[in-house]
Protein backbone atom coordinates (compact mmCIF):
# COMPACT_ATOMS: atom_id res chain seq x y z
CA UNK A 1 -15.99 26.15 12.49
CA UNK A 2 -14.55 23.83 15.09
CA UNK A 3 -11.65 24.89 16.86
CA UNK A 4 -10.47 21.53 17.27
CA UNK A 5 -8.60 19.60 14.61
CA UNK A 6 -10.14 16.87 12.40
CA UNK A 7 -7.80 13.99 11.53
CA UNK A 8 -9.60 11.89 8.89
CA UNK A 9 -7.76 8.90 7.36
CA UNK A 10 -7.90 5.97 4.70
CA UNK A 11 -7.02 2.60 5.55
CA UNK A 12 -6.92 -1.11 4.34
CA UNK A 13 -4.67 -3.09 6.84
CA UNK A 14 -5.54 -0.98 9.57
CA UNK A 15 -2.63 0.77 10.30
CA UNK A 16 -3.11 3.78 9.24
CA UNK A 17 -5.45 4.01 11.76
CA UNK A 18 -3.32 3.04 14.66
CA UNK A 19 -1.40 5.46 13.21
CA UNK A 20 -3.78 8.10 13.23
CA UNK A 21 -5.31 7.34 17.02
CA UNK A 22 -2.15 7.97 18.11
CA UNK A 23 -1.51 11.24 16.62
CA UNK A 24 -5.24 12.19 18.48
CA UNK A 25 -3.94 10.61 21.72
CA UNK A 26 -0.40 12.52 21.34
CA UNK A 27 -2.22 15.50 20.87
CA UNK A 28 -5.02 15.62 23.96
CA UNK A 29 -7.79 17.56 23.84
CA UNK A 30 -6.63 20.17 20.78
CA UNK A 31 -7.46 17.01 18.65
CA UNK A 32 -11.09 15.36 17.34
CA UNK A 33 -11.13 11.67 17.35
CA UNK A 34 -10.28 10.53 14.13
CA UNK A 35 -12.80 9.30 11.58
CA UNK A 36 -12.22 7.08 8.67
CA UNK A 37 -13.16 8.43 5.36
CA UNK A 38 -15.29 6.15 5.04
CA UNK A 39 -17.71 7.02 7.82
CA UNK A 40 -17.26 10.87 7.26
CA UNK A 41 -19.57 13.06 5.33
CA UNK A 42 -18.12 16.43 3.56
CA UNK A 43 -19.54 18.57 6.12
CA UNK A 44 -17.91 16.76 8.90
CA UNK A 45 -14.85 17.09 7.14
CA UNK A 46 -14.91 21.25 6.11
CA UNK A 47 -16.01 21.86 9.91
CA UNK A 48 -12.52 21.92 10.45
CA UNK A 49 -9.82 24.95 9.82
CA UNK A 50 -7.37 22.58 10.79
CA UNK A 51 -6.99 18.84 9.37
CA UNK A 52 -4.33 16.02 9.55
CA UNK A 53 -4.97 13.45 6.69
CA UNK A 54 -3.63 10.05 6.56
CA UNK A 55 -3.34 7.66 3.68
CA UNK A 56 -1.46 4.34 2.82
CA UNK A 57 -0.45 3.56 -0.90
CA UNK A 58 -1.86 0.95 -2.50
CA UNK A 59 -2.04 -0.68 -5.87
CA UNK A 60 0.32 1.39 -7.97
CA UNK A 61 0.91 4.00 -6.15
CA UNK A 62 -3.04 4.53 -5.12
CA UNK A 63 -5.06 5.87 -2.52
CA UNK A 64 -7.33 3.45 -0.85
CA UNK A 65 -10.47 2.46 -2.51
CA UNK A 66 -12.57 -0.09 -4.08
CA UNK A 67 -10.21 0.26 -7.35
CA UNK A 68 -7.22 -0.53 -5.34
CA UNK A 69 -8.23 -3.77 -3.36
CA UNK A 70 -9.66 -2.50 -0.53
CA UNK A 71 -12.73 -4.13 0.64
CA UNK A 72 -14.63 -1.13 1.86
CA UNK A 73 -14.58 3.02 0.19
CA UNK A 74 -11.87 5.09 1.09
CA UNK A 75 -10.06 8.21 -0.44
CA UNK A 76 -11.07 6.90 -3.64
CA UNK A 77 -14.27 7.68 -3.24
CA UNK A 78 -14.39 10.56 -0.42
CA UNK A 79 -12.39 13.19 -2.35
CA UNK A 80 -14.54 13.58 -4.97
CA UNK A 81 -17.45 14.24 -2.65
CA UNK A 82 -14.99 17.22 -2.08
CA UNK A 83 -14.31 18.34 -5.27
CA UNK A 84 -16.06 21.91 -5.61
CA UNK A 85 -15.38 22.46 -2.00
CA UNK A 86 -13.11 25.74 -1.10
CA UNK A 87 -10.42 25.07 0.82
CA UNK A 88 -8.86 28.30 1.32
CA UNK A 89 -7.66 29.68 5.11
CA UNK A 90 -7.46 25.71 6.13
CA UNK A 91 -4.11 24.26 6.97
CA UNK A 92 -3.64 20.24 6.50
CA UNK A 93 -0.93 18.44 7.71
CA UNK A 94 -0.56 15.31 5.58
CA UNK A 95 1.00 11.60 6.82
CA UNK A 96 1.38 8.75 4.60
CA UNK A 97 2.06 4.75 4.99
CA UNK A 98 5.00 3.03 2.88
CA UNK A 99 6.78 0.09 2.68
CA UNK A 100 10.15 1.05 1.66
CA UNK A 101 11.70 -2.70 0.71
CA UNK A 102 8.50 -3.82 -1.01
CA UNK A 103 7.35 -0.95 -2.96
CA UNK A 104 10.38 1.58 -2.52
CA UNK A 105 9.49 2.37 -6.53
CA UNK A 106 6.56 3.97 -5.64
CA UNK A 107 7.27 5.00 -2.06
CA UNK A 108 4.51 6.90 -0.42
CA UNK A 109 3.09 7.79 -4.01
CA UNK A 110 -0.68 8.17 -1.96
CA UNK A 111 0.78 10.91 -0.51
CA UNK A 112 1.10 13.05 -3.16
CA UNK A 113 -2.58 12.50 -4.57
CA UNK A 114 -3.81 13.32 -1.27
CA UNK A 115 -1.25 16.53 -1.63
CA UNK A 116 -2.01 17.74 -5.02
CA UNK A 117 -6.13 17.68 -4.24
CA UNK A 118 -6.19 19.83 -1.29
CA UNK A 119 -3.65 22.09 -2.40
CA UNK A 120 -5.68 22.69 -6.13
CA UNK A 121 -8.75 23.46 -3.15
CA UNK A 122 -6.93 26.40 -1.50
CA UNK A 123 -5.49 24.57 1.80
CA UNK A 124 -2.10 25.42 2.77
CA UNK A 125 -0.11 22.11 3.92
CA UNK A 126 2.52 22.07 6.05
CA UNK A 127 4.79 19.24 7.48
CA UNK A 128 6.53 18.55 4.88
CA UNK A 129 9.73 15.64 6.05
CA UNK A 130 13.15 14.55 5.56
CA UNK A 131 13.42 11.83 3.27
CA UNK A 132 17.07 10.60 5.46
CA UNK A 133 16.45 7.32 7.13
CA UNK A 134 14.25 5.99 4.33
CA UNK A 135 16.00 3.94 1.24
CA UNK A 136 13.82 3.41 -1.54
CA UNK A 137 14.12 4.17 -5.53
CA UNK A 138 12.03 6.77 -5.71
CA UNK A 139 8.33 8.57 -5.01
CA UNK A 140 6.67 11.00 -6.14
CA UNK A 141 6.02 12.73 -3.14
CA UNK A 142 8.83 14.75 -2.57
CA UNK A 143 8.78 18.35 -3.64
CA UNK A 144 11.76 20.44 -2.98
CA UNK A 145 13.74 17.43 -1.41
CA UNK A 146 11.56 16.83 1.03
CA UNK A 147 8.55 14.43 1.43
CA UNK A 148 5.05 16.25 1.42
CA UNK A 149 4.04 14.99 4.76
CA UNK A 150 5.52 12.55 7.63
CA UNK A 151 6.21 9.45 6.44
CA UNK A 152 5.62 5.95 8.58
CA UNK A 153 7.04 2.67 7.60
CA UNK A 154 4.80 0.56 9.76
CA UNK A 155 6.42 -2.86 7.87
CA UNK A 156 10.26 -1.94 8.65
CA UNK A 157 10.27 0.86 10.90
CA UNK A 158 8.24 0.12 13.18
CA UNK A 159 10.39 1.25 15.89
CA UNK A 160 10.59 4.50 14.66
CA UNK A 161 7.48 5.42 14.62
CA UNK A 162 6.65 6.82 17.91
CA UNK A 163 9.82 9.37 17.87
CA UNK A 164 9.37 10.30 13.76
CA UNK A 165 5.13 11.28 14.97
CA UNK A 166 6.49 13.19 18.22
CA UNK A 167 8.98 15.36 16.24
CA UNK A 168 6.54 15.96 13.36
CA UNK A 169 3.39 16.77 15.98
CA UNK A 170 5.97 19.27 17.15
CA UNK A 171 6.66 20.70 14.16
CA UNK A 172 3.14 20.88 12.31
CA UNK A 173 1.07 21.79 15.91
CA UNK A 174 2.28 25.72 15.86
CA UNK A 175 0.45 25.80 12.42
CA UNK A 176 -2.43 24.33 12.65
CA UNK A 177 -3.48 25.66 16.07
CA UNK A 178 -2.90 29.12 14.26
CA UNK A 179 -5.54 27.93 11.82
């Protein structure tokens, strides 16, 4: 088991995984470079007690993949590579890409999918984040009032970004270095 954490991600645009080589430069050393789903292969991805996961939504309310739009595989077609796979004792901090004025009736839905599959495989998540400073209709990633994971509007909030990934590396780095 690596000691490090393993940030994998799915992207379309690309910046999910700006978003995603920043959280590995924010966090140094503790941190694997991140891999895109992609390229990753299930062992790669269990290697890790500790895992940051990154999605946008596409489509309705979709991960990435083939059935979405995207031009190459993604989510879509990684997690069930996973499915059988025990992820008990692993902690996964989740972050998700939205566009609050374009889509803000399905806000972040990705996020959620990604959610639901690791938690039905035994992972404990943690990070979950406000939803104030966000206006959109609704999402289905919200449980208890607050979004599953850190939310990143790359489209209007750009300028937010750096301080919303600093306060959530804080708060989700106790956990999964206790992984």
């Amino acid at each position: 088991m690596s000691k490090k954490i393993g940030i994998f991600y799915g992207s379309d645009t690309g910046n999910t995984r700006r978003v995603a080589k920043s959280i590995a430069k924010k966090l140094g050393e503790i941190a694997a470079p991140p891999v895109d789903v992609k390229n990753a292969s299930v062992d790669e991805f269990i290697q890790y007690q500790a895992l940051i996961l990154g999605t946008p939504t596409l489509g309705e309310g979709e991960l990435p993949g083939l059935s979405s739009g995207c031009s190459e595989e993604s989510w879509e077609e990684f997690l069930p590579k996973l499915k059988g796979q025990d992820l008990s004792g692993k902690v996964v901090a989740l972050f998700g890409l939205g566009d609050q004025d374009a889509y803000g009736h399905e806000f972040v839905d990705g996020l959620i999918l990604l959610y639901n599959f690791v938690v039905e495989a035994g992972a404990k998540v943690v990070g979950a984040w406000p939803t104030e400073g966000y206006t959109f209709e609704k999402s289905n990633s919200i449980i208890d009032g607050k979004f599953v994971g850190l939310v990143i509007d790359h489209e209007n909030q750009s300028d937010q970004t750096d301080a919303r990934l600093d306060a959530w590396l804080a708060a989700v780095k106790p956990a999964l270095l206790g992984a």
